[in-house]
N, C-alpha and C. Protein backbone atom coordinates (compact mmCIF):
# COMPACT_ATOMS: atom_id res chain seq x y z
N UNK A 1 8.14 -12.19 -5.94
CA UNK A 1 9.15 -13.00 -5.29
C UNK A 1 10.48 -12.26 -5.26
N UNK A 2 10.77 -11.64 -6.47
CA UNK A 2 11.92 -11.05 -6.54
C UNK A 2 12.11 -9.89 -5.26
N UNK A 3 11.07 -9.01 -5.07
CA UNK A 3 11.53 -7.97 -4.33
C UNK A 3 11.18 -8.28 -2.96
N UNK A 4 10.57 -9.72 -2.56
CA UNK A 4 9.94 -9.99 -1.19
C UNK A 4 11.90 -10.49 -0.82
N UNK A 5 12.38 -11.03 -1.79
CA UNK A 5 13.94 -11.80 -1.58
C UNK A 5 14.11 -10.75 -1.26
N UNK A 6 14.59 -9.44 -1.77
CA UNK A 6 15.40 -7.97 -1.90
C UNK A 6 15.19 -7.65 -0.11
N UNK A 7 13.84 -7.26 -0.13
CA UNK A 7 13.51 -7.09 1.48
C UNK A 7 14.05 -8.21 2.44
N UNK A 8 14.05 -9.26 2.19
CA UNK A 8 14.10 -10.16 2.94
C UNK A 8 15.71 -10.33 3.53
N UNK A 9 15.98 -9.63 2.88
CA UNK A 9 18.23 -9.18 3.61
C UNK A 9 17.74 -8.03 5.15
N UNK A 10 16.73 -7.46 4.68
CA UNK A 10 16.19 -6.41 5.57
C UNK A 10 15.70 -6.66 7.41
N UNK A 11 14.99 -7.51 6.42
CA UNK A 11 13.92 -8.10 7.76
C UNK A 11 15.00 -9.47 8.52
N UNK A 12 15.92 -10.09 7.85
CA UNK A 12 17.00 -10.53 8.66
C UNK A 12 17.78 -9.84 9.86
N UNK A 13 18.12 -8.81 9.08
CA UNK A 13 19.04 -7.87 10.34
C UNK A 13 18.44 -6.77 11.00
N UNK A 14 16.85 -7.02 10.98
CA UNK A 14 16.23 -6.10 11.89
C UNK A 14 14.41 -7.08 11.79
N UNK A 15 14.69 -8.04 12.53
CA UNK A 15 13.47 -8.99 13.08
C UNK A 15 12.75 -8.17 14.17
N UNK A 16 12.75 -7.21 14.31
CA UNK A 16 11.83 -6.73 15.17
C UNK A 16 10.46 -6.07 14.00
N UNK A 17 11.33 -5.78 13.29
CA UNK A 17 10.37 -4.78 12.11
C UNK A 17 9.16 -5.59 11.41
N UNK A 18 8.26 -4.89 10.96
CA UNK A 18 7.19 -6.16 10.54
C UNK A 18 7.08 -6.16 9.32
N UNK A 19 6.56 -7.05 8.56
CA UNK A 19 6.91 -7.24 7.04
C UNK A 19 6.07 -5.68 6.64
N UNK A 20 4.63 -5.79 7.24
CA UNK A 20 4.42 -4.18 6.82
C UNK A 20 4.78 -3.12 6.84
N UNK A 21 5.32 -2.98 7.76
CA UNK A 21 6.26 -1.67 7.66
C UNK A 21 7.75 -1.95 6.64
N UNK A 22 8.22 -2.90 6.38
CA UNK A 22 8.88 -2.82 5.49
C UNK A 22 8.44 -2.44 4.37
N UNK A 23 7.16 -2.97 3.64
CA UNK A 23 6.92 -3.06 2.79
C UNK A 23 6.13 -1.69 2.50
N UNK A 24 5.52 -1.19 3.60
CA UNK A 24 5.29 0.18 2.80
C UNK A 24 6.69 1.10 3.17
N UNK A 25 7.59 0.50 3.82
CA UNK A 25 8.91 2.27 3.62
C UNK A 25 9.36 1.50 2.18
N UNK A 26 9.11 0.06 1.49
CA UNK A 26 10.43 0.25 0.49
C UNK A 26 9.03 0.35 -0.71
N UNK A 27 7.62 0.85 -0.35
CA UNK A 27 6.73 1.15 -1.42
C UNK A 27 7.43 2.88 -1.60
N UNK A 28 7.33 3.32 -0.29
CA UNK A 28 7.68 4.68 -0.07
C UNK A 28 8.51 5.17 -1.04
N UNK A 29 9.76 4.53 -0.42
CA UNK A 29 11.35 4.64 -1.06
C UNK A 29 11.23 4.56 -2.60
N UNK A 30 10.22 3.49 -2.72
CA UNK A 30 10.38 3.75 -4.74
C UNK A 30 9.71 4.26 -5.37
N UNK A 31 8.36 5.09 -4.66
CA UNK A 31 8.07 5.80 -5.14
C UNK A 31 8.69 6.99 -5.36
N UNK A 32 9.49 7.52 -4.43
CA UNK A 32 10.61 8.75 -4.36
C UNK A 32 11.65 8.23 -5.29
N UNK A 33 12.02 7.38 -5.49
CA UNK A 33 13.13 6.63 -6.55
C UNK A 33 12.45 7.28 -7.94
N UNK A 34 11.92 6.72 -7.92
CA UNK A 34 10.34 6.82 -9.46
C UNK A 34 10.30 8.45 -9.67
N UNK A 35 10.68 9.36 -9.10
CA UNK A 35 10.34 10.74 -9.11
C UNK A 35 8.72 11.21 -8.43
N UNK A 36 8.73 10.57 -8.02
CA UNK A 36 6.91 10.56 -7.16
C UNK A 36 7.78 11.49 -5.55
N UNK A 37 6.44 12.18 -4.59
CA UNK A 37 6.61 12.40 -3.89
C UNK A 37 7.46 11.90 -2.88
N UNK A 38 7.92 12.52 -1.66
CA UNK A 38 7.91 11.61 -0.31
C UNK A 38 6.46 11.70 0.16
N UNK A 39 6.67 10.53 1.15
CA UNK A 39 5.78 10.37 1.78
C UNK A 39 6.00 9.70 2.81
N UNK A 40 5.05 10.71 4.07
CA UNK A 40 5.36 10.76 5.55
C UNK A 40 4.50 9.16 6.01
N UNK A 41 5.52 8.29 6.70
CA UNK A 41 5.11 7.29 7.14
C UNK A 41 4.89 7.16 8.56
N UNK A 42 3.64 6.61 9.00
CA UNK A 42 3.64 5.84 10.37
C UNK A 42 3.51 4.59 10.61
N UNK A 43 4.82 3.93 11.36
CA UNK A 43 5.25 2.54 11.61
C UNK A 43 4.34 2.37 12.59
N UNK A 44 4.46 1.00 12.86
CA UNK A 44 4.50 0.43 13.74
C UNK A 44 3.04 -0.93 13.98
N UNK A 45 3.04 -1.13 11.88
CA UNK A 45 1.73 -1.83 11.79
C UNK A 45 2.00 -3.37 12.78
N UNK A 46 1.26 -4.22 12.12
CA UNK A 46 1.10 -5.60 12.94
C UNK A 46 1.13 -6.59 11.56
N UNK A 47 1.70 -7.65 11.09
CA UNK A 47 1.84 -8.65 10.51
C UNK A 47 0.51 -9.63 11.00
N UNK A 48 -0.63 -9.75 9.79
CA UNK A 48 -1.40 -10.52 9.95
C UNK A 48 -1.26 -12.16 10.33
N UNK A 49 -1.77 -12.85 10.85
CA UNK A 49 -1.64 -14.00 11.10
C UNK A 49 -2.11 -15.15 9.94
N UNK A 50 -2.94 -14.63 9.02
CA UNK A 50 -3.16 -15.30 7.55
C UNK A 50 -3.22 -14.23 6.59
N UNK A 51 -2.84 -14.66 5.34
CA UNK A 51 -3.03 -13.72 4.01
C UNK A 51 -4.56 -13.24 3.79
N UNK A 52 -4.57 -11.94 3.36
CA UNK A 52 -6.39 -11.54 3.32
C UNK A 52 -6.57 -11.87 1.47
N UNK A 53 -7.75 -12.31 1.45
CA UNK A 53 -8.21 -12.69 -0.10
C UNK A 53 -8.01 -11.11 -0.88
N UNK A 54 -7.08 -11.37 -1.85
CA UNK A 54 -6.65 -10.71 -3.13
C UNK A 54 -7.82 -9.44 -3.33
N UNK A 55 -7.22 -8.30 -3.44
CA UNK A 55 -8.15 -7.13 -3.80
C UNK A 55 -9.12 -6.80 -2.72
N UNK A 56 -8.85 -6.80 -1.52
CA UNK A 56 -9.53 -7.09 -0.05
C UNK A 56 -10.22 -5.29 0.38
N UNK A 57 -10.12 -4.57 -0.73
CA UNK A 57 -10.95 -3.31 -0.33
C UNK A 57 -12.04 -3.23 0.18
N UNK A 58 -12.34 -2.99 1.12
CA UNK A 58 -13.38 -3.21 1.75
C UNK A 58 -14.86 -2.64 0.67
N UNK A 59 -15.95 -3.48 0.06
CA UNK A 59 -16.88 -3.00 -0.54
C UNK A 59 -16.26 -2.32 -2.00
N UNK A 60 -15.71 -3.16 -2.39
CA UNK A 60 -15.07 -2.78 -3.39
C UNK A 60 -15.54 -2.69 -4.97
N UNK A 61 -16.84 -3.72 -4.93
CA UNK A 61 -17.57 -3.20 -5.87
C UNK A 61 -18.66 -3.23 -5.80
N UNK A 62 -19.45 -2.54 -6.66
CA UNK A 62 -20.76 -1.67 -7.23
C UNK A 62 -22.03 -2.59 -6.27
N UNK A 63 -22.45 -2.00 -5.48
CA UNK A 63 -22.80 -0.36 -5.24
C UNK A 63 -22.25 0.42 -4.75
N UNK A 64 -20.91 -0.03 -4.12
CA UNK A 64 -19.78 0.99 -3.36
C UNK A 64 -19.95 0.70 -1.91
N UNK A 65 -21.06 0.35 -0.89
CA UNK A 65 -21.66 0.47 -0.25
C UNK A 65 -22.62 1.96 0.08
N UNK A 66 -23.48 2.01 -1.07
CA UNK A 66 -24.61 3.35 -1.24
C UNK A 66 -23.64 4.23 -2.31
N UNK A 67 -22.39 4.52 -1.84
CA UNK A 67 -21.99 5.09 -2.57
C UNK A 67 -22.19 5.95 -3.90
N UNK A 68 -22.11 6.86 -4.51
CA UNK A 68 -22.67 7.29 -5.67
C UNK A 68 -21.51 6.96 -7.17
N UNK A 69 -20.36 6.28 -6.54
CA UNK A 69 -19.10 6.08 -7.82
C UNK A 69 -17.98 5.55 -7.06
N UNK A 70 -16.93 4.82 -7.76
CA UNK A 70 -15.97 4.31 -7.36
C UNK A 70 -14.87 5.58 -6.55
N UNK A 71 -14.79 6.82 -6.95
CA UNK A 71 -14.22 7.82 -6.37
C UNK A 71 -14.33 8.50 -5.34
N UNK A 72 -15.91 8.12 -4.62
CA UNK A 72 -16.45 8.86 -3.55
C UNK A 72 -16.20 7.61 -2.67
N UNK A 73 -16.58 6.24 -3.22
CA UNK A 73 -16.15 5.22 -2.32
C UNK A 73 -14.42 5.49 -1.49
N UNK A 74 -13.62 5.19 -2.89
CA UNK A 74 -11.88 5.29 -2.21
C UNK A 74 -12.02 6.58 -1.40
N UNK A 75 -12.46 7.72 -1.60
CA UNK A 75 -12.06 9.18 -0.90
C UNK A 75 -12.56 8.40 0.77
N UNK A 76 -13.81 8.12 0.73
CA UNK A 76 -14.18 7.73 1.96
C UNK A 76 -13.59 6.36 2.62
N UNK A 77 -13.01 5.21 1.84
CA UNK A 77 -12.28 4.99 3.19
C UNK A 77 -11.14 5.34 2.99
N UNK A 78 -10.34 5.83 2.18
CA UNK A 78 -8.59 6.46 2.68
C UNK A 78 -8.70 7.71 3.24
N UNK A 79 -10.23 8.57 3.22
CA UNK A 79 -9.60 9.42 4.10
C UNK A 79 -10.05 9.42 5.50
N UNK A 80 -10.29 8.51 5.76
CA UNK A 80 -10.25 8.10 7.26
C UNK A 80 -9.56 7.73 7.77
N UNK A 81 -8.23 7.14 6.78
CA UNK A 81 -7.39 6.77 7.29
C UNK A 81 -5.90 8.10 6.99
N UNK A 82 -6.32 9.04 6.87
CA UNK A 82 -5.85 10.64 6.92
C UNK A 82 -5.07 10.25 5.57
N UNK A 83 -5.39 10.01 4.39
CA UNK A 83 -5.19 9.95 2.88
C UNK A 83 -5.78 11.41 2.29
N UNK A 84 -5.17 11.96 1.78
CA UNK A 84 -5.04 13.17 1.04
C UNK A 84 -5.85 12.93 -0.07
N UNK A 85 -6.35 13.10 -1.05
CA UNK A 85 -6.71 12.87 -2.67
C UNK A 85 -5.18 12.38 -3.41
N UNK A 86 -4.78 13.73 -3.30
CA UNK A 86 -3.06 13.22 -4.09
C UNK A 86 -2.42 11.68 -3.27
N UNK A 87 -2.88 11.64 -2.10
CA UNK A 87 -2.41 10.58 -1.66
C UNK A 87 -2.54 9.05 -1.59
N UNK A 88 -3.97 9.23 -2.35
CA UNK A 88 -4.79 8.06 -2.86
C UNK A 88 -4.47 7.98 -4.35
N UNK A 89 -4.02 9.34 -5.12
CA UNK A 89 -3.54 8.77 -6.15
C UNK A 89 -2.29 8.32 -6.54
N UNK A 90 -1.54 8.87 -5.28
CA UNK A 90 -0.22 7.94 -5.11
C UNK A 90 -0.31 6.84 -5.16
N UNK A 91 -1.29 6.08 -4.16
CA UNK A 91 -1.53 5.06 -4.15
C UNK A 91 -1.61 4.09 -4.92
N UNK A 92 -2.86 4.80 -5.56
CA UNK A 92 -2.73 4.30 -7.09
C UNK A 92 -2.00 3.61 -8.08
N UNK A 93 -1.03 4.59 -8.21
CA UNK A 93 0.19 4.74 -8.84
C UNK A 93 0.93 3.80 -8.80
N UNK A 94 1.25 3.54 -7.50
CA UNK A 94 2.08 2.41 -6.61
C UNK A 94 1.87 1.31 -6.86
N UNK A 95 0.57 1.12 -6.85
CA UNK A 95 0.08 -0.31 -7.44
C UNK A 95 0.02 -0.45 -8.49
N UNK A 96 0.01 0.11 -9.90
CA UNK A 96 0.80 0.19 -10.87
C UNK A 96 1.95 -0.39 -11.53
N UNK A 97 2.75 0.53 -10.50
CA UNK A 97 4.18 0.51 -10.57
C UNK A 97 4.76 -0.94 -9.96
N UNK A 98 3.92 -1.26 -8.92
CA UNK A 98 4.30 -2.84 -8.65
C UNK A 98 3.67 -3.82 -9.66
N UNK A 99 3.09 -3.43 -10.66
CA UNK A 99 2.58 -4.75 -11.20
C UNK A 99 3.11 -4.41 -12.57
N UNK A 100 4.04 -3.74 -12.86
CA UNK A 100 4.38 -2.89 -13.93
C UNK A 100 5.54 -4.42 -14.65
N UNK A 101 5.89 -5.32 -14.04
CA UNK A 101 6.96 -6.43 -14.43
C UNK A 101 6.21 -7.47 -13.95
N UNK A 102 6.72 -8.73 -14.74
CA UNK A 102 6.03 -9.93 -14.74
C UNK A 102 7.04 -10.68 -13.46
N UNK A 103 7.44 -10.56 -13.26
CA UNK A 103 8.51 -10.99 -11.82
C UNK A 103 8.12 -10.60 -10.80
C-alpha cells in the first residue's frame, strides 16, 4: 500500500502511463538505488482488466511442465521473453527486495 500511494503522485500527473510500466521503471529505479544493475526497459505494457491469482507463473510447480528442475523451467519462460540468466536473477532479487518490509 505504501509504495502503490508513493507511485500513485506519478500516475496522477501522467494518466496516460500504465500502472505497469510504472511499476516496473520504479522496480527498475530501486533496484539501481539498491546498488543492483540498470536495467534496459520496454514500455508500453497494457493494465489488465482483473487482478491475476497470486504467484501466476505460468506451470509453476512440479513437474515444471516436463521440465527437468525449477531452473530450466524459469530459463525457459524468461528467456523468451529476452531475460538474460543475470536477468532472471535480478528478478529474483526484486522480489525479495519487495517483500523485504511488512508494509
Amino acid at each position: 500500500i505504501k509504495a502503490k500511494n508513493f507511485v500513485q503522485k506519478i500516475k496522477d500527473k501522467h494518466p496516460v502511463v500504465s500502472w505497469a510500466d510504472l511499476i516496473q521503471m520504479a522496480s527498475a529505479e530501486a533496484i539501481a538505488l539498491a546498488g543492483g544493475p540498470k536495467i534496459n526497459m520496454r514500455y508500453g505494457r497494457v493494465d489488465a482488466d482483473k487482478p491475476v491469482k497470486e504467484g501466476n507463473l505460468p506451470d509453476a510447480m512440479p513437474p515444471f511442465k516436463g521440465e527437468p528442475d525449477a531452473a530450466t523451467h524459469l530459463r525457459n519462460v524468461f528467456h523468451r521473453m529476452g531475460f538474460t540468466d543475470k536477468d532472471i536473477v535480478t528478478l529474483s532479487g526484486a522480489h525479495t527486495l519487495g517483500r523485504a518490509f511488512k508494509e
